[in-house]
PDB file of N, CA and C in Angstrom:
ATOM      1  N   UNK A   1     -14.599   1.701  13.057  1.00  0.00           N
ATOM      2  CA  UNK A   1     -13.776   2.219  11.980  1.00  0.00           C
ATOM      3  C   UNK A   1     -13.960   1.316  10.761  1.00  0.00           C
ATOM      4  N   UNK A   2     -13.809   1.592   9.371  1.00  0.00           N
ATOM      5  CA  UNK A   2     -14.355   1.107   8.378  1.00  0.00           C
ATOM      6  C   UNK A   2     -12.992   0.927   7.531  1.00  0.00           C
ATOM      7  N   UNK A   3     -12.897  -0.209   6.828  1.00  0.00           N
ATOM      8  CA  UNK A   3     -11.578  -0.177   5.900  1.00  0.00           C
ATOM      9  C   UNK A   3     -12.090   0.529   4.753  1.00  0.00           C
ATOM     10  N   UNK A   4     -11.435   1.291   3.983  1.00  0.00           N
ATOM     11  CA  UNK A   4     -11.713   1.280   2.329  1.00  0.00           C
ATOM     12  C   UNK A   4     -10.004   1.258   1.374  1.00  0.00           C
ATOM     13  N   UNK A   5     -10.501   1.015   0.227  1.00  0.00           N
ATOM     14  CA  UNK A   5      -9.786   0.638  -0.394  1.00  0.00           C
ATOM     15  C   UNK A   5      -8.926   1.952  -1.651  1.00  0.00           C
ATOM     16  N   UNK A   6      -7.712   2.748  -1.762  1.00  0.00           N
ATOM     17  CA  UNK A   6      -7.101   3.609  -2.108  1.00  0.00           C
ATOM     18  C   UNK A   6      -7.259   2.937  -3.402  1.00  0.00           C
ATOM     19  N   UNK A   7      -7.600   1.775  -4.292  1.00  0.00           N
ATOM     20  CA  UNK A   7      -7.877   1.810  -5.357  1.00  0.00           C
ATOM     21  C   UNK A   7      -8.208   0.349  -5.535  1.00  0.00           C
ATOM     22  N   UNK A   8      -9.018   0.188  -6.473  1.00  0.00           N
ATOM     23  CA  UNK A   8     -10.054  -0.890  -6.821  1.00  0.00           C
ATOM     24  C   UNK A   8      -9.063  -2.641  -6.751  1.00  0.00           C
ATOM     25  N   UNK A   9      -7.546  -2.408  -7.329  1.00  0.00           N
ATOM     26  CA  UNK A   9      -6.659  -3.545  -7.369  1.00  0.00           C
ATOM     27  C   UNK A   9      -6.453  -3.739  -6.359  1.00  0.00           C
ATOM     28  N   UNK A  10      -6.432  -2.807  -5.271  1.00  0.00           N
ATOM     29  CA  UNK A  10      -5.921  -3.938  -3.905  1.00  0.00           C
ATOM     30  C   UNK A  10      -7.398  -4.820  -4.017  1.00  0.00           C
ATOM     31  N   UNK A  11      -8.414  -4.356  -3.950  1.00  0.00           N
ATOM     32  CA  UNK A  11      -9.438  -5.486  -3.651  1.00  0.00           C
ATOM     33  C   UNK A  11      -9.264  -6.877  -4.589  1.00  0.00           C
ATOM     34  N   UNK A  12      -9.058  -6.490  -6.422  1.00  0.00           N
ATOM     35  CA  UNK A  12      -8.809  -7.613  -6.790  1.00  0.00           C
ATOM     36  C   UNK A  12      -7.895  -8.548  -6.628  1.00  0.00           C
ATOM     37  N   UNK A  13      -6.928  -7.700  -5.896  1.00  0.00           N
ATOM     38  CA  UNK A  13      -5.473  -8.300  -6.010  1.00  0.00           C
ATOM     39  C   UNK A  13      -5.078  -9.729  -4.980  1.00  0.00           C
ATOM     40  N   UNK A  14      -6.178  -8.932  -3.565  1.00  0.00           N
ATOM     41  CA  UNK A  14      -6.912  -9.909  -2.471  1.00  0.00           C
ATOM     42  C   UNK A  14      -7.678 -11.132  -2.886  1.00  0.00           C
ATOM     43  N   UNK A  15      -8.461 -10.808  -4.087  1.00  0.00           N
ATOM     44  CA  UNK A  15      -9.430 -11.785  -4.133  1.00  0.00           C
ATOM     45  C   UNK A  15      -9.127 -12.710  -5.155  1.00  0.00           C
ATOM     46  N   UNK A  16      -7.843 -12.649  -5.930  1.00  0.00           N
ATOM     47  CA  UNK A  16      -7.241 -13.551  -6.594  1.00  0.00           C
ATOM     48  C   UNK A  16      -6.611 -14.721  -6.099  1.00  0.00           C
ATOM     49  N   UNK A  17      -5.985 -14.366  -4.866  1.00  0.00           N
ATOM     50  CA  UNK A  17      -5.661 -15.100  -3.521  1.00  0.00           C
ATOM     51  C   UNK A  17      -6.263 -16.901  -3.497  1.00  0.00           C
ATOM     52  N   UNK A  18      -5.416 -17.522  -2.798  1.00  0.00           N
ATOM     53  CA  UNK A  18      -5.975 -18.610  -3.158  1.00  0.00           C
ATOM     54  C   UNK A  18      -7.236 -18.533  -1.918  1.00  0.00           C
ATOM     55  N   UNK A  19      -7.536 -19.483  -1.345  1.00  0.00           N
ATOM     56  CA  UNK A  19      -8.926 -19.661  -0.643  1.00  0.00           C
ATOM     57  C   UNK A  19      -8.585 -19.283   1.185  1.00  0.00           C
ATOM     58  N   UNK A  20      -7.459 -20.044   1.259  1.00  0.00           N
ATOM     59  CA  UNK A  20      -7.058 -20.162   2.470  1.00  0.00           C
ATOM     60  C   UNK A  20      -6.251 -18.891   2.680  1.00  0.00           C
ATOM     61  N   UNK A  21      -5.762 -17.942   1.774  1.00  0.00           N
ATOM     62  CA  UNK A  21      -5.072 -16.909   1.773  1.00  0.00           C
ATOM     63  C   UNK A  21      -5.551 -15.867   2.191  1.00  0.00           C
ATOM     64  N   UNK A  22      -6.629 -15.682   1.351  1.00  0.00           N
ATOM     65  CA  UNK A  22      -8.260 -15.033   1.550  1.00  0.00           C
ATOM     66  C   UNK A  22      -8.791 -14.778   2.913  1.00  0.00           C
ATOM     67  N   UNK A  23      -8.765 -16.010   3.135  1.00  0.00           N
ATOM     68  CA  UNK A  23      -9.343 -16.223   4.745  1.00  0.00           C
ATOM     69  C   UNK A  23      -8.637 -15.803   5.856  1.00  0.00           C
ATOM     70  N   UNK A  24      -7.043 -15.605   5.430  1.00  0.00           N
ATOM     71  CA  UNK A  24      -6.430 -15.068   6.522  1.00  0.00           C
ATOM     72  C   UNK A  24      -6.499 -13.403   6.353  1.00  0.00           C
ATOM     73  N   UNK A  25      -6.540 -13.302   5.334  1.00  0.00           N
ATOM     74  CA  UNK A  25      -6.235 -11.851   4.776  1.00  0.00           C
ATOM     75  C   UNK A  25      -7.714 -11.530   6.057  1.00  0.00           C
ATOM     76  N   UNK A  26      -9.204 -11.990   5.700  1.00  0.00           N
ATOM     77  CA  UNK A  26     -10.107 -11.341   6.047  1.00  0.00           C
ATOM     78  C   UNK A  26      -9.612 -11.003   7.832  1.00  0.00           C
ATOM     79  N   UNK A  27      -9.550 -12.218   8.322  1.00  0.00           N
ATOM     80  CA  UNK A  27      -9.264 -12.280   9.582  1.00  0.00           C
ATOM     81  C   UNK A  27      -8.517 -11.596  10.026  1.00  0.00           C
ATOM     82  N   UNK A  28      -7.352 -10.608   9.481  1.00  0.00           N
ATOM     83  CA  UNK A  28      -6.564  -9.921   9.641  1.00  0.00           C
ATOM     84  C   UNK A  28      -7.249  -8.842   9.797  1.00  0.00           C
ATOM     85  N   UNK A  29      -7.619  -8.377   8.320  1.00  0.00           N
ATOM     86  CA  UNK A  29      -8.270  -7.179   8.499  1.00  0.00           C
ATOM     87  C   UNK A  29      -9.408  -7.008   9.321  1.00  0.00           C
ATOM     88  N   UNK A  30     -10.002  -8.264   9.738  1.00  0.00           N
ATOM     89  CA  UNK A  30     -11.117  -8.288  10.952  1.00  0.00           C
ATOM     90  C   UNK A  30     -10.874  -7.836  12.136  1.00  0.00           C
ATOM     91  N   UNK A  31      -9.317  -8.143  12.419  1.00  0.00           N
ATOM     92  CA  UNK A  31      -8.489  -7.613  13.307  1.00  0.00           C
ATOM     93  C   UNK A  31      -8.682  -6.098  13.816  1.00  0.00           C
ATOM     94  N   UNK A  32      -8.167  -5.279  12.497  1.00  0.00           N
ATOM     95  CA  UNK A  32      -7.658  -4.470  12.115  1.00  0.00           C
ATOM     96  C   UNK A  32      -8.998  -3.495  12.361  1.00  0.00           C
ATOM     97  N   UNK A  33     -10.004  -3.937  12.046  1.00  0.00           N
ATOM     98  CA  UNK A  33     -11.242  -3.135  12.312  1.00  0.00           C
ATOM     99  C   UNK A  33     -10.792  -2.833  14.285  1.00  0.00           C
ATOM    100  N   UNK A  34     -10.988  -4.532  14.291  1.00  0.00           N
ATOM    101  CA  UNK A  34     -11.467  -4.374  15.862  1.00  0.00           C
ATOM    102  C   UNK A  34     -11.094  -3.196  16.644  1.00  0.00           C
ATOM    103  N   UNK A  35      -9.148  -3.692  16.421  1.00  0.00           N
ATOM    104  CA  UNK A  35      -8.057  -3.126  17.502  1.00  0.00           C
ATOM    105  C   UNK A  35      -7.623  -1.726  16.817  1.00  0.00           C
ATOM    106  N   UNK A  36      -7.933  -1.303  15.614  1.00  0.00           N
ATOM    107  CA  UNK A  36      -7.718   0.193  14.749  1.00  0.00           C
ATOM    108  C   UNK A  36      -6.029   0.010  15.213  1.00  0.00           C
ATOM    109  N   UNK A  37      -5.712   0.984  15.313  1.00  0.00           N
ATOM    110  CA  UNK A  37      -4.110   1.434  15.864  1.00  0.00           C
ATOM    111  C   UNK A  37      -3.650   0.652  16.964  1.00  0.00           C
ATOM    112  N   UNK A  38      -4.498   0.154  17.663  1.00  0.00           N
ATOM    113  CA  UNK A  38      -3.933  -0.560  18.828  1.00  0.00           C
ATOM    114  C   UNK A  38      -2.968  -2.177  18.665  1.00  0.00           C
ATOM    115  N   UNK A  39      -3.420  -2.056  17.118  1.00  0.00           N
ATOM    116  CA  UNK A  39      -3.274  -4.012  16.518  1.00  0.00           C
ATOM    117  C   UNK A  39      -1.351  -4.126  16.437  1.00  0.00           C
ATOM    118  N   UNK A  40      -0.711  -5.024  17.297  1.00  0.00           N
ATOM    119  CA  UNK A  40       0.600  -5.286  16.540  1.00  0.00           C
ATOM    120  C   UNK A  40       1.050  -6.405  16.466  1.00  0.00           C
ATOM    121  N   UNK A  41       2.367  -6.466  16.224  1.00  0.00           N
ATOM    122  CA  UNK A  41       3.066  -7.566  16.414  1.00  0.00           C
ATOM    123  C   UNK A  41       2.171  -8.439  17.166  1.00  0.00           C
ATOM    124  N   UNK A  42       1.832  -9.865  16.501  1.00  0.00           N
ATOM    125  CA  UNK A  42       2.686 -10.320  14.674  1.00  0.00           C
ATOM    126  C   UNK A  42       1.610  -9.736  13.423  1.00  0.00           C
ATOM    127  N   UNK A  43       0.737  -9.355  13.821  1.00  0.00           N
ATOM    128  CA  UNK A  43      -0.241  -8.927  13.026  1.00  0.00           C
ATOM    129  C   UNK A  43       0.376  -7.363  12.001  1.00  0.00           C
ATOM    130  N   UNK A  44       0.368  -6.947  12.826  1.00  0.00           N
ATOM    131  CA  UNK A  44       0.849  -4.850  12.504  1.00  0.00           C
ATOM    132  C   UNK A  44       1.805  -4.796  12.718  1.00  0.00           C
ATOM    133  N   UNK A  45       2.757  -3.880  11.792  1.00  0.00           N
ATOM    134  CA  UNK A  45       3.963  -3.234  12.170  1.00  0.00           C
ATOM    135  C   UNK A  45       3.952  -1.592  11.672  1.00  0.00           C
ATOM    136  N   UNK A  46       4.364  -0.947  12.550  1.00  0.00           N
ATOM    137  CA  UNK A  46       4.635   0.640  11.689  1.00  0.00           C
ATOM    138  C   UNK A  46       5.763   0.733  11.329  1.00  0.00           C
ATOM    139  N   UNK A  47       5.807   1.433   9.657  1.00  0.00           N
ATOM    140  CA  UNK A  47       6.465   1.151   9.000  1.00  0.00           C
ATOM    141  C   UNK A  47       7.619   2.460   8.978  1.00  0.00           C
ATOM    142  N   UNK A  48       6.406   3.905   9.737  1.00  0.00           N
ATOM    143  CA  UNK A  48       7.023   5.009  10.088  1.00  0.00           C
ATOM    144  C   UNK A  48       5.926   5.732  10.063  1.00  0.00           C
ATOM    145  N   UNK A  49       6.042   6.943  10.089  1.00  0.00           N
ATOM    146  CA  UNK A  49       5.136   8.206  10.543  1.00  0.00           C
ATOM    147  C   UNK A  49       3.527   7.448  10.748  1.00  0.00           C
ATOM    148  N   UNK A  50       2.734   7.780   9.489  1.00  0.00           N
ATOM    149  CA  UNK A  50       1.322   7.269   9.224  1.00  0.00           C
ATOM    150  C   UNK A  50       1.112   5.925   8.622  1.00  0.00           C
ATOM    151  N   UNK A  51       2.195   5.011   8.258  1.00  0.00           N
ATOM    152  CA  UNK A  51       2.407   4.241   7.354  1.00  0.00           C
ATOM    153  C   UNK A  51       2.711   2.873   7.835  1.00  0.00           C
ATOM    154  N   UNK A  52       1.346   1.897   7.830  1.00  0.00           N
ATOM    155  CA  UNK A  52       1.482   0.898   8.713  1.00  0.00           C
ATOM    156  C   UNK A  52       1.858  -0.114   7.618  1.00  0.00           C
ATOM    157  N   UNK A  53       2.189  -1.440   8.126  1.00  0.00           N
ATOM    158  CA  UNK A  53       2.105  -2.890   7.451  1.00  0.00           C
ATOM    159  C   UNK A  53       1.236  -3.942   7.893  1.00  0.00           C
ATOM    160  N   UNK A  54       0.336  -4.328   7.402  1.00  0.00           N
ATOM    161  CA  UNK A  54      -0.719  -5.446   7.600  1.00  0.00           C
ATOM    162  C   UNK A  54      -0.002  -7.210   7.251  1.00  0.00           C
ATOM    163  N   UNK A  55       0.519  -7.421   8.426  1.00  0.00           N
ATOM    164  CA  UNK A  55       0.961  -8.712   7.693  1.00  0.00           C
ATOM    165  C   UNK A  55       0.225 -10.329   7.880  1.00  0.00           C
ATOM    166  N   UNK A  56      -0.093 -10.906   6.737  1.00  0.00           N
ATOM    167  CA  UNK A  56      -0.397 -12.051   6.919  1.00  0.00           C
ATOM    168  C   UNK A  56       0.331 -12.831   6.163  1.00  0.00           C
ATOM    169  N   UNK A  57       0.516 -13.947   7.061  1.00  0.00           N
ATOM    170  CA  UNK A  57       1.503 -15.190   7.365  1.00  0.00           C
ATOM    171  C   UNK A  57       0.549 -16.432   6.529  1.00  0.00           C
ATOM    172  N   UNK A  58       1.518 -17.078   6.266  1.00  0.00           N
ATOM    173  CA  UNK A  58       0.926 -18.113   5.543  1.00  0.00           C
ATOM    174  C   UNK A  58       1.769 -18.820   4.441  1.00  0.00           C
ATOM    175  N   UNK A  59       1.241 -19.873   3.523  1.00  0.00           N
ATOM    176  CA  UNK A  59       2.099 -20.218   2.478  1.00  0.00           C
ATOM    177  C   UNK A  59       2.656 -19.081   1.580  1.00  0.00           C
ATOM    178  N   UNK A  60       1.440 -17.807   1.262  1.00  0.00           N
ATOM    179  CA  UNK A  60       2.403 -16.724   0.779  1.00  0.00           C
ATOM    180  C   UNK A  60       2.063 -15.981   1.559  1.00  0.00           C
ATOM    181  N   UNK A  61       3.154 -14.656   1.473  1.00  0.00           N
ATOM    182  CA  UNK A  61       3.228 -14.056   2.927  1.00  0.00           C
ATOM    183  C   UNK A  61       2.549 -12.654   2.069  1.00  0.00           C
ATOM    184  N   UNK A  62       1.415 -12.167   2.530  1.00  0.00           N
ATOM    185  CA  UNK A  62       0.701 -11.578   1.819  1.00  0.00           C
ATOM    186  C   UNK A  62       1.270  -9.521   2.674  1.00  0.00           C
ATOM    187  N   UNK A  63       1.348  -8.861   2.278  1.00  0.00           N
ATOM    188  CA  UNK A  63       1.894  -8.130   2.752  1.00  0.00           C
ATOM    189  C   UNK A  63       0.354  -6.216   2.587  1.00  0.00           C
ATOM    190  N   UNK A  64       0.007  -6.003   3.513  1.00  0.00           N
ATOM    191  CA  UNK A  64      -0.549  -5.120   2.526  1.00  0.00           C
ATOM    192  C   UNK A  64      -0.395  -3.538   3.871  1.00  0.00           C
ATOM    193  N   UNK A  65       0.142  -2.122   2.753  1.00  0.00           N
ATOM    194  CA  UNK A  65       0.728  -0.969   3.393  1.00  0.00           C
ATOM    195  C   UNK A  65      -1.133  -0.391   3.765  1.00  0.00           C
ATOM    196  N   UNK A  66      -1.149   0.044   4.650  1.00  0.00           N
ATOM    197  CA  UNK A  66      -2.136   0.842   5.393  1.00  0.00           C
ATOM    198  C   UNK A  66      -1.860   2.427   6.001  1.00  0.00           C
ATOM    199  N   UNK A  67      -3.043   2.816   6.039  1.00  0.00           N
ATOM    200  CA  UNK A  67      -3.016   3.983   6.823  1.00  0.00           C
ATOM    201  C   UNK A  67      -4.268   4.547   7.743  1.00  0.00           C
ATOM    202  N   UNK A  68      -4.412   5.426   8.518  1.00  0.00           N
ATOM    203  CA  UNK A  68      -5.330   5.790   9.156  1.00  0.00           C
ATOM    204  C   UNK A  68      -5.761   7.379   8.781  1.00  0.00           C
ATOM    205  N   UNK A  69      -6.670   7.498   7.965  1.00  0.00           N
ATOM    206  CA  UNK A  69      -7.442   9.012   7.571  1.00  0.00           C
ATOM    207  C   UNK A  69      -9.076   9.173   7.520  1.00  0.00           C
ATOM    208  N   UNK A  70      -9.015  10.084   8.160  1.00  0.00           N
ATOM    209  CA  UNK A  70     -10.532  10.567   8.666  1.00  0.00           C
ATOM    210  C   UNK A  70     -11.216   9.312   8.836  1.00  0.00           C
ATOM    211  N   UNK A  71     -11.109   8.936  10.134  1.00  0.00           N
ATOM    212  CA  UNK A  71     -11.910   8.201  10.790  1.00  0.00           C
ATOM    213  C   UNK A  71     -12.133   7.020   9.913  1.00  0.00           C
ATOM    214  N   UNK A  72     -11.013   6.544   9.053  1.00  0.00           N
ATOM    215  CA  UNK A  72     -10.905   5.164   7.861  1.00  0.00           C
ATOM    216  C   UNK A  72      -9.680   4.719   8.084  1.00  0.00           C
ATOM    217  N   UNK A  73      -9.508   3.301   7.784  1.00  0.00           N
ATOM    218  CA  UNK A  73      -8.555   2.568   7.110  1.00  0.00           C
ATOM    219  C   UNK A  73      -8.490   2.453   5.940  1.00  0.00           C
ATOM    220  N   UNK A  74      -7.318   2.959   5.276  1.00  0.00           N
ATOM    221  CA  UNK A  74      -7.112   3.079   4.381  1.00  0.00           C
ATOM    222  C   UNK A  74      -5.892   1.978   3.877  1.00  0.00           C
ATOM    223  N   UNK A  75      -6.256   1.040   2.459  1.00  0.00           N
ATOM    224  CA  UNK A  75      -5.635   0.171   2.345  1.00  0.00           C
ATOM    225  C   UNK A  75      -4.835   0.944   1.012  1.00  0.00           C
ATOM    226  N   UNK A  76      -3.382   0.980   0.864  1.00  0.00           N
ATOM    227  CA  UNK A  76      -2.710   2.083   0.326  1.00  0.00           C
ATOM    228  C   UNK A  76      -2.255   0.866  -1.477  1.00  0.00           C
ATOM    229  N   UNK A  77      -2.020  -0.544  -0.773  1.00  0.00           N
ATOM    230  CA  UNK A  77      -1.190  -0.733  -1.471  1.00  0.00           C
ATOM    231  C   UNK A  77      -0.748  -2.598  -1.046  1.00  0.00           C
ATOM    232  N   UNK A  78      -0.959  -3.585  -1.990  1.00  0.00           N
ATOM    233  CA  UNK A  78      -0.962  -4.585  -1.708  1.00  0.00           C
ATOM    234  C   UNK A  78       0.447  -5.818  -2.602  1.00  0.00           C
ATOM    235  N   UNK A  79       1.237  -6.694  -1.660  1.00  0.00           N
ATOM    236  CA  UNK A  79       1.640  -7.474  -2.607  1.00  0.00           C
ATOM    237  C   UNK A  79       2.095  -8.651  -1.801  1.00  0.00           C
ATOM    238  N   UNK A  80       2.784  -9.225  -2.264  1.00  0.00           N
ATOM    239  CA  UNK A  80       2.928 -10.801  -2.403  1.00  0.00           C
ATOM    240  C   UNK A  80       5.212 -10.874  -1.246  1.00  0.00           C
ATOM    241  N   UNK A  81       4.934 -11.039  -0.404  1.00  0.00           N
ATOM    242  CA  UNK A  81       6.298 -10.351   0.069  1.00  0.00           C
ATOM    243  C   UNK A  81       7.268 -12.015  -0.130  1.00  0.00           C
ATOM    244  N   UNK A  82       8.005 -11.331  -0.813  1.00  0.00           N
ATOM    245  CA  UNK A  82       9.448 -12.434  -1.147  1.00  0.00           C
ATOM    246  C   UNK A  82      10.617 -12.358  -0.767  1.00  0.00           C
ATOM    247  N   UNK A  83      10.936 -11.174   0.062  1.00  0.00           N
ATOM    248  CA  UNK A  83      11.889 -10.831   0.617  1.00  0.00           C
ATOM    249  C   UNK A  83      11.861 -10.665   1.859  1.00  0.00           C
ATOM    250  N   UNK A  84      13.459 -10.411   2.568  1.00  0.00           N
ATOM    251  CA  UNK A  84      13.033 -10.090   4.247  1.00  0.00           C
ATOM    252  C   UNK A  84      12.941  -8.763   4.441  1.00  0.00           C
ATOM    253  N   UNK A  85      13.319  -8.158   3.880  1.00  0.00           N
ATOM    254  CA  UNK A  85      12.736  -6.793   3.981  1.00  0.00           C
ATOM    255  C   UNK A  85      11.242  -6.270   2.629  1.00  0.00           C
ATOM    256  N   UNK A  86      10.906  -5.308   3.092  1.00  0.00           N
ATOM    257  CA  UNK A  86      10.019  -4.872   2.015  1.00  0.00           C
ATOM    258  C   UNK A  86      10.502  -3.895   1.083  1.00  0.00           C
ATOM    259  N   UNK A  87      10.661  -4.482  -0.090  1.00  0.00           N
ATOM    260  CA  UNK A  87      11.244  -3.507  -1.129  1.00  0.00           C
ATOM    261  C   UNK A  87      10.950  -2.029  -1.174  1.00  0.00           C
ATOM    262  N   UNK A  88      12.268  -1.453  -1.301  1.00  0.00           N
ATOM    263  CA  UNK A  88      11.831   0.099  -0.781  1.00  0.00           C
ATOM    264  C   UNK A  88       9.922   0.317  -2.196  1.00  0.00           C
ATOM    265  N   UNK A  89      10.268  -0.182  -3.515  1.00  0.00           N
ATOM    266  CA  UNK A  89       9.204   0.493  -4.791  1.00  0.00           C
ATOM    267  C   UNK A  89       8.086   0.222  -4.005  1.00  0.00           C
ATOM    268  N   UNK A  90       7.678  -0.575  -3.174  1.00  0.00           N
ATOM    269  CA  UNK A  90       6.288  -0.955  -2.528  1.00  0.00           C
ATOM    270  C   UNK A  90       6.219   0.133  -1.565  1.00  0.00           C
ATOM    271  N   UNK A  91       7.198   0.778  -0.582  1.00  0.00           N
ATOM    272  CA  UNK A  91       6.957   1.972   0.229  1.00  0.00           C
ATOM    273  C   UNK A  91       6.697   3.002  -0.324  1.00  0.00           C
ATOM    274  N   UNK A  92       7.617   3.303  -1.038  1.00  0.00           N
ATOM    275  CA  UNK A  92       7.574   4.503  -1.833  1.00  0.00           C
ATOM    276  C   UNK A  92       6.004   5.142  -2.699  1.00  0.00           C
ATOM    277  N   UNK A  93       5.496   3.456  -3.469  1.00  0.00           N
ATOM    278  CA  UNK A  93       4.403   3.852  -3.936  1.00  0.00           C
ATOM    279  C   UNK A  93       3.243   4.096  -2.905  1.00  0.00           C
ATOM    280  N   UNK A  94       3.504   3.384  -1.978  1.00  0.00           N
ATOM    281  CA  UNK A  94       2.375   3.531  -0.654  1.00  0.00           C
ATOM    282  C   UNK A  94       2.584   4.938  -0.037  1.00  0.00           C
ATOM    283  N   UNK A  95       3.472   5.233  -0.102  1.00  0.00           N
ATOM    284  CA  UNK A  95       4.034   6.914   0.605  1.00  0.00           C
ATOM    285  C   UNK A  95       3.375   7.628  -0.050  1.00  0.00           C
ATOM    286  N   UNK A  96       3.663   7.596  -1.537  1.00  0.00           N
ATOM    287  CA  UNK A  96       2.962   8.267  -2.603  1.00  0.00           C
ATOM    288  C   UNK A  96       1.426   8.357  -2.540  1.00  0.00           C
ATOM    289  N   UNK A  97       1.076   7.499  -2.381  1.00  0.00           N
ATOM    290  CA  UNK A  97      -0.773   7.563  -1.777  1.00  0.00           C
ATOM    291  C   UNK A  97      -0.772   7.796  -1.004  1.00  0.00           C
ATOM    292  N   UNK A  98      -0.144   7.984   0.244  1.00  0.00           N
ATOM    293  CA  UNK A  98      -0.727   8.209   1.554  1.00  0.00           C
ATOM    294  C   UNK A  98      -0.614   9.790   1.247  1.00  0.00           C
ATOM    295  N   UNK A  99       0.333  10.355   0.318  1.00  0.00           N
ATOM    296  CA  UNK A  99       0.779  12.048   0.373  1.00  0.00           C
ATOM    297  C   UNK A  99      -0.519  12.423  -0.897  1.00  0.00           C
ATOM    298  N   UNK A 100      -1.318  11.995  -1.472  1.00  0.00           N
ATOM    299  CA  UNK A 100      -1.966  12.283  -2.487  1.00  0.00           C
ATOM    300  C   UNK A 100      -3.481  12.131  -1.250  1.00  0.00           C
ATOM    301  N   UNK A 101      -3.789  11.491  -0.705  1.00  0.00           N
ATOM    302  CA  UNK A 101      -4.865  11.623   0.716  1.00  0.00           C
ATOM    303  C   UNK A 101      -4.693  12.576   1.287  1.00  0.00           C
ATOM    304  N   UNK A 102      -3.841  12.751   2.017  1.00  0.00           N
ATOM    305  CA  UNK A 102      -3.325  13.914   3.263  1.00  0.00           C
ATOM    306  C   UNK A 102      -3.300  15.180   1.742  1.00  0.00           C
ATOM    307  N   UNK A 103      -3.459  15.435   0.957  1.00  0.00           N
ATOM    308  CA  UNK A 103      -3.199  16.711   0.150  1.00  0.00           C
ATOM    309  C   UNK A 103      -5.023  16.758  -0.441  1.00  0.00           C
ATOM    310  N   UNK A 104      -5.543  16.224  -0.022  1.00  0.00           N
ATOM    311  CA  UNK A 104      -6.648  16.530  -0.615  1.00  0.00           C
ATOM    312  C   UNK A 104      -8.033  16.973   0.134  1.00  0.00           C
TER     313      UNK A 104
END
């Protein structure tokens, strides 16, 4: 299974990252190839229906919304998590892409 990216800023947004951030991020998503849907806790969480969470741990806790369409990972939506929950505007906009995929 192949990741791609729902728009060009999650990639930059990753690669602004400091070095060591980077490195977890990859390893995650290295993960994420491996185990597809099978990946969880502490790594994956579902967030609900199609709408996963990629989490990596670290000095910043890098947070990024996923999904699974036609035989891809789809990276919906990326940020920087400061809270203990995930702010609903980060779901919502990830919902919003995942419903603009599934409609097309």
């Amino acid at each position: 299974m192949e990741i791609s990216f729902f728009s060009k800023n999650i990639e930059i947004f990753i690669e602004e990252m400091d070095a060591l951030t980077i490195a977890k991020a990859l390893r995650t998503l290295d993960l994420l190839v491996k185990f597809s849907n099978k990946l969880s806790m502490p790594h994956s969480k579902k967030i609900e229906r199609n709408l996963f969470e990629l989490r990596i741990r670290g000095k910043q806790e890098l947070r990024i919304l996923y999904c699974f369409h036609k035989n891809a990972i789809v990276l919906l939506h990326a940020f920087i998590k400061k809270t203990q929950k995930i702010p609903q505007k980060h779901i919502l906009l990830a919902k919003k892409r995942l419903d603009s995929l599934e409609n097309t």
